[in-house]
C-alpha atoms as a PDB file:
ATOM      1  CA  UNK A   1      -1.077   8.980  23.499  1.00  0.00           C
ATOM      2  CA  UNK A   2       1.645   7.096  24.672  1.00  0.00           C
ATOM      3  CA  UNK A   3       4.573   9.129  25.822  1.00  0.00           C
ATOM      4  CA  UNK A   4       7.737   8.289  24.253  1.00  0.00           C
ATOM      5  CA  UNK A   5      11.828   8.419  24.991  1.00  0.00           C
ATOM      6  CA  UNK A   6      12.627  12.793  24.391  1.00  0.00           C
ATOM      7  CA  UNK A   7      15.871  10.905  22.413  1.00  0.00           C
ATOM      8  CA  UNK A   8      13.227   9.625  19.991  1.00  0.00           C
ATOM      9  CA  UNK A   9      10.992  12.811  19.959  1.00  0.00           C
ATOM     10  CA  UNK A  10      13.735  14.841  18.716  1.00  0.00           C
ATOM     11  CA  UNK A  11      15.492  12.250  16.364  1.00  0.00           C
ATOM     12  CA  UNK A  12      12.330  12.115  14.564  1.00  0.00           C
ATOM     13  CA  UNK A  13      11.755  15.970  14.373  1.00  0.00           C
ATOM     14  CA  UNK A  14      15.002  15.702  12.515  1.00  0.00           C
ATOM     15  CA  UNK A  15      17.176  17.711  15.164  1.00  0.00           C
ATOM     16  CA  UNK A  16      19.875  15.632  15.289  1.00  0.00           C
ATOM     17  CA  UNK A  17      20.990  11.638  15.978  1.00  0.00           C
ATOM     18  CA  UNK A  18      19.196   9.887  19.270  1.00  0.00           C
ATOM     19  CA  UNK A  19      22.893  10.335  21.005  1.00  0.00           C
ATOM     20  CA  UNK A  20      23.507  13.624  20.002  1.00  0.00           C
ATOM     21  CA  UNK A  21      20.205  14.559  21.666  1.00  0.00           C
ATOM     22  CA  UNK A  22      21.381  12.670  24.864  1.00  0.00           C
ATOM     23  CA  UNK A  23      24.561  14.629  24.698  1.00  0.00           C
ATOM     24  CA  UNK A  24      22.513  17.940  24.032  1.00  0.00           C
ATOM     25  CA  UNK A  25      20.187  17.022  27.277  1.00  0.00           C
ATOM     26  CA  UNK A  26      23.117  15.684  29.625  1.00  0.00           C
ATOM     27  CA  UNK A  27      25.112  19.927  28.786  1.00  0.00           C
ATOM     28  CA  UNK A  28      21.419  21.053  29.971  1.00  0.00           C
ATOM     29  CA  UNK A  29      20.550  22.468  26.659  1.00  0.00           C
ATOM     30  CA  UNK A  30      16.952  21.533  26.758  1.00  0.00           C
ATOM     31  CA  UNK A  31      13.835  22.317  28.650  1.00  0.00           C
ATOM     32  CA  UNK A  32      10.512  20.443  28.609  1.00  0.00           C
ATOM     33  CA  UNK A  33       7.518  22.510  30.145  1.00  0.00           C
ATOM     34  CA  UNK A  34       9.969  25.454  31.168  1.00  0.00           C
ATOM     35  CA  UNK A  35      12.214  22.910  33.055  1.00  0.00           C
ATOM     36  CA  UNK A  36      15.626  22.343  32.262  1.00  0.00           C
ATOM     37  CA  UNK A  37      16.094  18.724  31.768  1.00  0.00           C
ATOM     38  CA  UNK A  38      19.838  17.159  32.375  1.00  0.00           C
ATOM     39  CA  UNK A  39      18.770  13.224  33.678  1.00  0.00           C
ATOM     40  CA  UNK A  40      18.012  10.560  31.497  1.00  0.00           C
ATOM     41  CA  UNK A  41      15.290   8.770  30.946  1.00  0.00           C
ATOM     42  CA  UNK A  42      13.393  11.838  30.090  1.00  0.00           C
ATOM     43  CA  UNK A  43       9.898  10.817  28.571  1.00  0.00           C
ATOM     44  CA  UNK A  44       7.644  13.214  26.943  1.00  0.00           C
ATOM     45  CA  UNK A  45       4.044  12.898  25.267  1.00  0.00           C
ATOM     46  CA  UNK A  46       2.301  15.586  22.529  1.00  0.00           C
ATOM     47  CA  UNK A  47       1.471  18.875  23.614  1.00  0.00           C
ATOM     48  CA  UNK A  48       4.850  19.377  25.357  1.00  0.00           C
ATOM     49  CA  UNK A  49       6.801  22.559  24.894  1.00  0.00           C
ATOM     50  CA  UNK A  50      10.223  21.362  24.155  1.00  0.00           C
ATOM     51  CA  UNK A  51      13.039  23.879  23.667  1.00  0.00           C
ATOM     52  CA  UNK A  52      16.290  23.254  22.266  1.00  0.00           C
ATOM     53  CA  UNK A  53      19.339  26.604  23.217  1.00  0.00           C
ATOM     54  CA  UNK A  54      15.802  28.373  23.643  1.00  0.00           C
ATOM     55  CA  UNK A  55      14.339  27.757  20.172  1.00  0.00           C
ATOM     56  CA  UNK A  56      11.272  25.643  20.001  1.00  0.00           C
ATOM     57  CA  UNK A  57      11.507  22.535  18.146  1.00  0.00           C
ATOM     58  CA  UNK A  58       9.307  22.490  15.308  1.00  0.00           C
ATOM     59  CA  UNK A  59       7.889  18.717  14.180  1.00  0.00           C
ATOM     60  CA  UNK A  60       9.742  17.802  10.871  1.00  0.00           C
ATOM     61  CA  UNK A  61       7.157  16.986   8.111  1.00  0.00           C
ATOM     62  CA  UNK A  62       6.938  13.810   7.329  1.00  0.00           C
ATOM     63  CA  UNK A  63       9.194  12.367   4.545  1.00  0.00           C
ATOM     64  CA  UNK A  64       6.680  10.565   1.540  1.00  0.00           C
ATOM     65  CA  UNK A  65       7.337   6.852   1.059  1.00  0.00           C
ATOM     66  CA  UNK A  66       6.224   4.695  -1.436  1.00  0.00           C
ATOM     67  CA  UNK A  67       6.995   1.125  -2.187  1.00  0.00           C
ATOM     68  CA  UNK A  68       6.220  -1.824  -4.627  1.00  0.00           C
ATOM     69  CA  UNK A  69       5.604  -4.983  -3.020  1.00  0.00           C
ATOM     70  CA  UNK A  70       5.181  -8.099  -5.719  1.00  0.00           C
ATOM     71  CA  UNK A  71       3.014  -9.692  -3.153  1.00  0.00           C
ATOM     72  CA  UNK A  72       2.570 -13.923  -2.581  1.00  0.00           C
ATOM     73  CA  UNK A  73       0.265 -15.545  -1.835  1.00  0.00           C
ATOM     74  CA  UNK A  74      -1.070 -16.469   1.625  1.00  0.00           C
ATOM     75  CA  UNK A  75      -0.180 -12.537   2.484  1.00  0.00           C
ATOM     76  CA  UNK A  76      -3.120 -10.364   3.559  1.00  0.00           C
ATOM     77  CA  UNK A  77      -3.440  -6.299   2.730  1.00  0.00           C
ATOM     78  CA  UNK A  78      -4.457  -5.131   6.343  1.00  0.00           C
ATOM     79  CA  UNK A  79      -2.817  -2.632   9.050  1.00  0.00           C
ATOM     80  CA  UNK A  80      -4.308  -4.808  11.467  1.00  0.00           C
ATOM     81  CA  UNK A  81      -2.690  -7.910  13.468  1.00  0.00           C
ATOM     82  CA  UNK A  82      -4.592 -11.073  12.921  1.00  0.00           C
ATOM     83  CA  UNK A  83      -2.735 -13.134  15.524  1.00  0.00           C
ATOM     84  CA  UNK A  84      -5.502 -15.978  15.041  1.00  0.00           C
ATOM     85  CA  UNK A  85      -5.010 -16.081  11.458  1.00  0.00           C
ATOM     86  CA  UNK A  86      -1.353 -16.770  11.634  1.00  0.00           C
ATOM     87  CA  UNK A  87      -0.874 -15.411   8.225  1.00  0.00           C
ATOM     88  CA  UNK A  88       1.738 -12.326   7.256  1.00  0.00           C
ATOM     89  CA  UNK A  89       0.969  -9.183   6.357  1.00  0.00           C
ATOM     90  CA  UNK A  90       2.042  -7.081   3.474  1.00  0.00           C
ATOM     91  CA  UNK A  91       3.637  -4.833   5.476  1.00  0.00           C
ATOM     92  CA  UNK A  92       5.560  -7.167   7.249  1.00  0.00           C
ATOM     93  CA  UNK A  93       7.545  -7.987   4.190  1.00  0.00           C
ATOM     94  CA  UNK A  94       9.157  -4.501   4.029  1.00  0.00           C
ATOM     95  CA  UNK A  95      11.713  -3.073   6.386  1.00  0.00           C
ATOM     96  CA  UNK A  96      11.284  -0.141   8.099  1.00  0.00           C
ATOM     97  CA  UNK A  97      11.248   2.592   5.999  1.00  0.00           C
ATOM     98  CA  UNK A  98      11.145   5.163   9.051  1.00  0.00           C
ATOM     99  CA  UNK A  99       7.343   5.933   8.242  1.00  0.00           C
ATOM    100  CA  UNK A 100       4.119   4.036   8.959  1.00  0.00           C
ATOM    101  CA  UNK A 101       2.629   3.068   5.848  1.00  0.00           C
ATOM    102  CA  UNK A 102       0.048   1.430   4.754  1.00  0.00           C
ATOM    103  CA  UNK A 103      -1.704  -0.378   1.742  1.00  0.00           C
ATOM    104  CA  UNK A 104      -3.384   0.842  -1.136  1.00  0.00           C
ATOM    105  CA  UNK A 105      -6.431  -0.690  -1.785  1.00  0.00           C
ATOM    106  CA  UNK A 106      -6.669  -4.655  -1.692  1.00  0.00           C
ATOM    107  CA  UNK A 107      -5.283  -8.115  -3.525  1.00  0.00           C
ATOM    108  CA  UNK A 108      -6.831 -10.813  -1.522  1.00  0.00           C
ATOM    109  CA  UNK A 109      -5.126 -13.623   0.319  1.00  0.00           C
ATOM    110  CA  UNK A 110      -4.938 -16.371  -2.628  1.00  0.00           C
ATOM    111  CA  UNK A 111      -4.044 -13.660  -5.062  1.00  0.00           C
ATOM    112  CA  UNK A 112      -0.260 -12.486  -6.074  1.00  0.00           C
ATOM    113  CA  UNK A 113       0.923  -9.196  -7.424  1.00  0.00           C
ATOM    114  CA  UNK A 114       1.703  -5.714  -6.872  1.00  0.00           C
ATOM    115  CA  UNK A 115       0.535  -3.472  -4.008  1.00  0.00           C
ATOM    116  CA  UNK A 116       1.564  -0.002  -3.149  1.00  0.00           C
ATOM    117  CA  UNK A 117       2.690   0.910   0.249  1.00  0.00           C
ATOM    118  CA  UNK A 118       2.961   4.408   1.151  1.00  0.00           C
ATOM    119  CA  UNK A 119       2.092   7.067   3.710  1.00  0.00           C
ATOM    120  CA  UNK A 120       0.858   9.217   1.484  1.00  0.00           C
ATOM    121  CA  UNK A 121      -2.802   9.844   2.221  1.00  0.00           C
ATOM    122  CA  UNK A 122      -3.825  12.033  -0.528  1.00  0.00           C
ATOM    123  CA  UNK A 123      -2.839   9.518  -3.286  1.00  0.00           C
ATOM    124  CA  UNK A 124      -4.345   6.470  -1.669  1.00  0.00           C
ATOM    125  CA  UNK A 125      -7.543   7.759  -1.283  1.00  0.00           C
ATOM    126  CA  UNK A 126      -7.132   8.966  -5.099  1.00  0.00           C
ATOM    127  CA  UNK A 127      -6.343   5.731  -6.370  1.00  0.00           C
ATOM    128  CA  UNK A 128      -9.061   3.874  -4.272  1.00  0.00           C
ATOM    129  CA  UNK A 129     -11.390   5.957  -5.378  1.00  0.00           C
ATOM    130  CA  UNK A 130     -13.796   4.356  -8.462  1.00  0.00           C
ATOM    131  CA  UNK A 131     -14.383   8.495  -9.612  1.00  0.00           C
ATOM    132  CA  UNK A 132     -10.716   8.435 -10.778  1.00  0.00           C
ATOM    133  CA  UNK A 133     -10.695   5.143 -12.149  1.00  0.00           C
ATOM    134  CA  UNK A 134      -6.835   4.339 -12.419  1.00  0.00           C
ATOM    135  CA  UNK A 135      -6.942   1.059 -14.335  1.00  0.00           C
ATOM    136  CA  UNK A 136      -5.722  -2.092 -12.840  1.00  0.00           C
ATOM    137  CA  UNK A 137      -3.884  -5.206 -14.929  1.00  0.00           C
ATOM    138  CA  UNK A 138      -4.516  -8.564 -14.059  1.00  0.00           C
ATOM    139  CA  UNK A 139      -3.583 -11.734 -15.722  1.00  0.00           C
ATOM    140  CA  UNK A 140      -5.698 -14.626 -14.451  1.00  0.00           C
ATOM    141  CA  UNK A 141      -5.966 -18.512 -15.412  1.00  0.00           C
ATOM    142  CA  UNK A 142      -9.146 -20.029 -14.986  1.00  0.00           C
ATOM    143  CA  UNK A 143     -11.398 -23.095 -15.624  1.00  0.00           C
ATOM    144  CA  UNK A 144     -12.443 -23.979 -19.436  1.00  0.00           C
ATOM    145  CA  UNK A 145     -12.257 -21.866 -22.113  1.00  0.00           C
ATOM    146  CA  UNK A 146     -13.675 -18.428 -22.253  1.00  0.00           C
ATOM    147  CA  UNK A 147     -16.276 -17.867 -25.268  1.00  0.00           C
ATOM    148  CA  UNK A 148     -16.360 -14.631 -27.692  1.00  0.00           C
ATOM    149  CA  UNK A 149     -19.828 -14.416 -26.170  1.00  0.00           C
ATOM    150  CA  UNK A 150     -18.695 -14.125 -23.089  1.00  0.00           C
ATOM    151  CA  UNK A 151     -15.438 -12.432 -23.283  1.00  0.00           C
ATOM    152  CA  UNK A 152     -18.172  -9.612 -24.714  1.00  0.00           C
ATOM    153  CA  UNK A 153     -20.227  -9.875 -22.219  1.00  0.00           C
ATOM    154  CA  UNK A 154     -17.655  -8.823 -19.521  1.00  0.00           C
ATOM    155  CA  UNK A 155     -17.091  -5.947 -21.135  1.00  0.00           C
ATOM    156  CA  UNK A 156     -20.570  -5.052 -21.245  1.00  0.00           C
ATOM    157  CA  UNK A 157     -20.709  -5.717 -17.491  1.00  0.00           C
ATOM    158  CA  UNK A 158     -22.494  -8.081 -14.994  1.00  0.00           C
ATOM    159  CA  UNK A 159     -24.195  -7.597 -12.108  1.00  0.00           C
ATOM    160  CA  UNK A 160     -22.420  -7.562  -8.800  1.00  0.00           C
ATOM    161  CA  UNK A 161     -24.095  -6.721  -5.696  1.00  0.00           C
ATOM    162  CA  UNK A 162     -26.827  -4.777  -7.621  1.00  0.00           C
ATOM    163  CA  UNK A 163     -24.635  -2.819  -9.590  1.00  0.00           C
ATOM    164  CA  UNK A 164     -23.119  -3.693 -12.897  1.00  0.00           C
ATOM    165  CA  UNK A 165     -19.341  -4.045 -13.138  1.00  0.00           C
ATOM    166  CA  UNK A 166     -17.594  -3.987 -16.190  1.00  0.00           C
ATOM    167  CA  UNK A 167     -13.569  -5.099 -17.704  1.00  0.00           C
ATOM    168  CA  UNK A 168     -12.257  -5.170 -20.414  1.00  0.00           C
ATOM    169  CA  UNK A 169     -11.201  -8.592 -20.973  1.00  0.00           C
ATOM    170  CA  UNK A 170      -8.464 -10.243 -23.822  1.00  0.00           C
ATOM    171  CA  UNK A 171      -7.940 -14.193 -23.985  1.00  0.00           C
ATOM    172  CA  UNK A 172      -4.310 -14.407 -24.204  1.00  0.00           C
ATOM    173  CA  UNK A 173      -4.271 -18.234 -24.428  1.00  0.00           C
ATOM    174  CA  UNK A 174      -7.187 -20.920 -24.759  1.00  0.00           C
ATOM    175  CA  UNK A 175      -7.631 -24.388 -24.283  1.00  0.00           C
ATOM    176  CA  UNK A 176     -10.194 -27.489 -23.549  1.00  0.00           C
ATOM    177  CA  UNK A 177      -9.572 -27.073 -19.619  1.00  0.00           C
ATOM    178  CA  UNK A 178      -8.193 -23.810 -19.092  1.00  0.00           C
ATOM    179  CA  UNK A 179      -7.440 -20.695 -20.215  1.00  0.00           C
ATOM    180  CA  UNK A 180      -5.090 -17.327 -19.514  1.00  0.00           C
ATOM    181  CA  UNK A 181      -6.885 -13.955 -19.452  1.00  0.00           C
ATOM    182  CA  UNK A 182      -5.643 -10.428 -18.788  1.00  0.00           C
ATOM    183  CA  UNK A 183      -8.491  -8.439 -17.078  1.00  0.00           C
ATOM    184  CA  UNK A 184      -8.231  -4.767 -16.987  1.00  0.00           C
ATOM    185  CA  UNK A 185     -10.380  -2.608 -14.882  1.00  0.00           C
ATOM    186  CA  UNK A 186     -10.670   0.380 -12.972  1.00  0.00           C
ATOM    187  CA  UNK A 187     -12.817  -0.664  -9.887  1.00  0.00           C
ATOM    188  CA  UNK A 188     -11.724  -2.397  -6.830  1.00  0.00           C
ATOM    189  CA  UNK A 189     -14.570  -3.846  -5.327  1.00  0.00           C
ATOM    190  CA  UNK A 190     -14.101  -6.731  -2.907  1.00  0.00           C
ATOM    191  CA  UNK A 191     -13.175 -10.291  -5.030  1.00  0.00           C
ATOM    192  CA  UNK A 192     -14.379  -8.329  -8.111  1.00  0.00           C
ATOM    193  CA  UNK A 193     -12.179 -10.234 -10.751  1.00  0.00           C
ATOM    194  CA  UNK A 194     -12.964 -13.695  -9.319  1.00  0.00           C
ATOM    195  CA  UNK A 195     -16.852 -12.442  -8.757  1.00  0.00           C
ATOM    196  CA  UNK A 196     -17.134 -11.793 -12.365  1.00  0.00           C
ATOM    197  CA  UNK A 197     -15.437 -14.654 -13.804  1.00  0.00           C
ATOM    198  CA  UNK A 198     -17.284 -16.832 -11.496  1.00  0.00           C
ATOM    199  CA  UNK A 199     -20.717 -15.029 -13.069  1.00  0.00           C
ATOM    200  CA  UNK A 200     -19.390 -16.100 -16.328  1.00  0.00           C
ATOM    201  CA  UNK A 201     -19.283 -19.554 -15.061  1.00  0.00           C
ATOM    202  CA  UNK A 202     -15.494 -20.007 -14.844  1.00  0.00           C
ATOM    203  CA  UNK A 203     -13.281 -20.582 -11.700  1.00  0.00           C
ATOM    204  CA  UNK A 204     -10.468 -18.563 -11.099  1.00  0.00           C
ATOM    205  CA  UNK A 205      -7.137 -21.121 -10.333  1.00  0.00           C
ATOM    206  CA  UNK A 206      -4.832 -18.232  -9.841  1.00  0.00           C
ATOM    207  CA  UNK A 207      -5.046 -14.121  -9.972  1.00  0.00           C
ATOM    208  CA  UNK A 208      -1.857 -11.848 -10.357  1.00  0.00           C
ATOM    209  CA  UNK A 209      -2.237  -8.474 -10.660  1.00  0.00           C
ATOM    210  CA  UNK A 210       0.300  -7.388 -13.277  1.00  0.00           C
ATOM    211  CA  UNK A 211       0.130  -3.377 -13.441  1.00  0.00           C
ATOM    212  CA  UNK A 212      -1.334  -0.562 -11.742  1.00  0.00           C
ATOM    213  CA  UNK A 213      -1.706   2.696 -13.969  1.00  0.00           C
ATOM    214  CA  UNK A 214       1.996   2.072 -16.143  1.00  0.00           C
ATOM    215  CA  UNK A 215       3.648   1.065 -13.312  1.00  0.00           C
ATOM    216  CA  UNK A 216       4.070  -2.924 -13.667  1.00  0.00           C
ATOM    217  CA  UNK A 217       6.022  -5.882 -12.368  1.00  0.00           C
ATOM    218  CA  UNK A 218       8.738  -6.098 -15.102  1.00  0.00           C
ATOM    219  CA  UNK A 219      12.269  -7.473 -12.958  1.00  0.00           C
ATOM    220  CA  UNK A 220      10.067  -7.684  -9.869  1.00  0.00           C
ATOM    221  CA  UNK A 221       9.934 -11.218  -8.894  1.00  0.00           C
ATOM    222  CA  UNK A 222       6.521 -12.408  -6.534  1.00  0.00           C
ATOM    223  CA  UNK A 223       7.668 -11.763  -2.586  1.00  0.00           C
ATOM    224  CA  UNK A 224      10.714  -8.762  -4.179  1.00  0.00           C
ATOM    225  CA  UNK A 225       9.921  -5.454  -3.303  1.00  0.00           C
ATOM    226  CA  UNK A 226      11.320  -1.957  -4.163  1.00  0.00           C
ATOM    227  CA  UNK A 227      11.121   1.704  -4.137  1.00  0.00           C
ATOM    228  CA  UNK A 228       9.195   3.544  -6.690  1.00  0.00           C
ATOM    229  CA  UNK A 229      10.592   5.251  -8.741  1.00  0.00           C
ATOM    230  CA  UNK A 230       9.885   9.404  -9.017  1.00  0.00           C
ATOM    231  CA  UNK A 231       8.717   8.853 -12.781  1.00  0.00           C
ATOM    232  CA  UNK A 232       6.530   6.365 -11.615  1.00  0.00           C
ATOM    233  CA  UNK A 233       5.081   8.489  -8.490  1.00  0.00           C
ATOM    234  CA  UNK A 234       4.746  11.365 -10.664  1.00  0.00           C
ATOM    235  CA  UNK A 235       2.753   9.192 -13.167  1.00  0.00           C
ATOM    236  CA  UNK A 236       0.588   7.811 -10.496  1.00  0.00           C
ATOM    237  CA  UNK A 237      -0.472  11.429  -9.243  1.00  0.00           C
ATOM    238  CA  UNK A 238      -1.289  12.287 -12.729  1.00  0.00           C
ATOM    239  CA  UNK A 239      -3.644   9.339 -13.115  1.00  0.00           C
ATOM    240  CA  UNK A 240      -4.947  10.142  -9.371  1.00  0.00           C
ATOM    241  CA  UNK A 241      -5.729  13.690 -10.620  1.00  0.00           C
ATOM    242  CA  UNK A 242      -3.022  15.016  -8.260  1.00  0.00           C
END
């Protein structure tokens, strides 16, 4: 790994400010590797011994973070830079929260709604895992009008990839060239909303996910993002099986 400014390494062990580190090393207070250290820049990597008045400095465990992002469209759900894409990503639309964090799970490009973003490794691979099933919300217009027949039908399941994927489906509004649906499943398999819909022979015009588990978008307007609350952590972890 990359070595990094000692200022930095200690700030973020939680020993004190970046400048009361500099004034610590500048009095000759710390060693690095058995060598007292009193010139600045001082750079040090992982695996270095760094002690502080002769007591060790001990890595500060990692603070949790989670936020709510009400994502828009044309945003994509990946850690990685897609410089040829020229398109934002959700975690670009959060300041720094003084932790790397990541998605949870997926909402595609063209669709809006609410992601979590947390470093919190334990609950994202709970709630992306189909063997806990935490339910999604999603309220979706598409093409036509959806039939009894078929609204049934989704909840039966279709086939997907082999495998048969089931929602529960409620037709919230209905009309000769479109209609508004709230989906509600417990998957998250790639496109699976518009892949189903699309089986039932109508095209999805626009997907917003509305609610993950009880936490939902009520006062959080599309691009808005916020801290969750502990109630709402708490109640995510208890879905999660955590």
């Amino acid at each position: 790994m990359a070595k990094i400014r000692i200022q930095k390494a200690l700030s973020s062990a939680g020993l004190a400010s970046r400048r009361a580190v500099e004034q610590m090393l500048l009095a000759g207070r710390i060693t690095v590797n058995g060598r007292t250290v009193t010139e600045l820049p001082c750079f040090v990597e992982p695996g270095d011994e760094i002690l502080v008045d002769g007591q060790a400095v001990r890595k500060r465990r990692p603070r949790k973070v989670y936020v709510l992002l009400n994502k828009p469209r044309g945003v994509v759900c990946t850690q990685k830079d897609a410089p040829r894409y020229d398109r934002p990503r959700a975690v670009d639309l959060i300041p720094d929260t003084g932790a790397r964090v990541y998605c949870v799970g997926r909402l595609d490009e063209d669709s809006t709604g609410l992601i979590v973003l947390t470093n919190d490794g334990e609950l994202t691979n709970r709630l992306t895992h189909p063997r806990y099933g935490v339910e999604k919300t999603y309220l979706v217009r598409v093409a036509g009008r959806l039939t009894a027949e078929e609204v049934a039908g989704a909840r039966r399941g279709v086939f997907l990839g082999g495998r048969r994927s089931a929602a529960a489906v409620k037709v919230l509004r209905s009309g000769p060239t479109e209609s508004l649906v709230e989906v509600r499943l417990s998957e998250g398999r790639n496109r699976q909303v518009r892949r189903m819909l699309a089986r039932l022979g109508h095209k999805v015009r626009r997907l917003h996910r509305s609610a993950i588990g009880s936490v939902t978008d009520r006062g959080l307007k599309i691009g808005k993002f916020r801290r969750l609350r502990h109630s709402e952590v708490a109640s995510l972890r208890r879905l999660a099986g955590l």
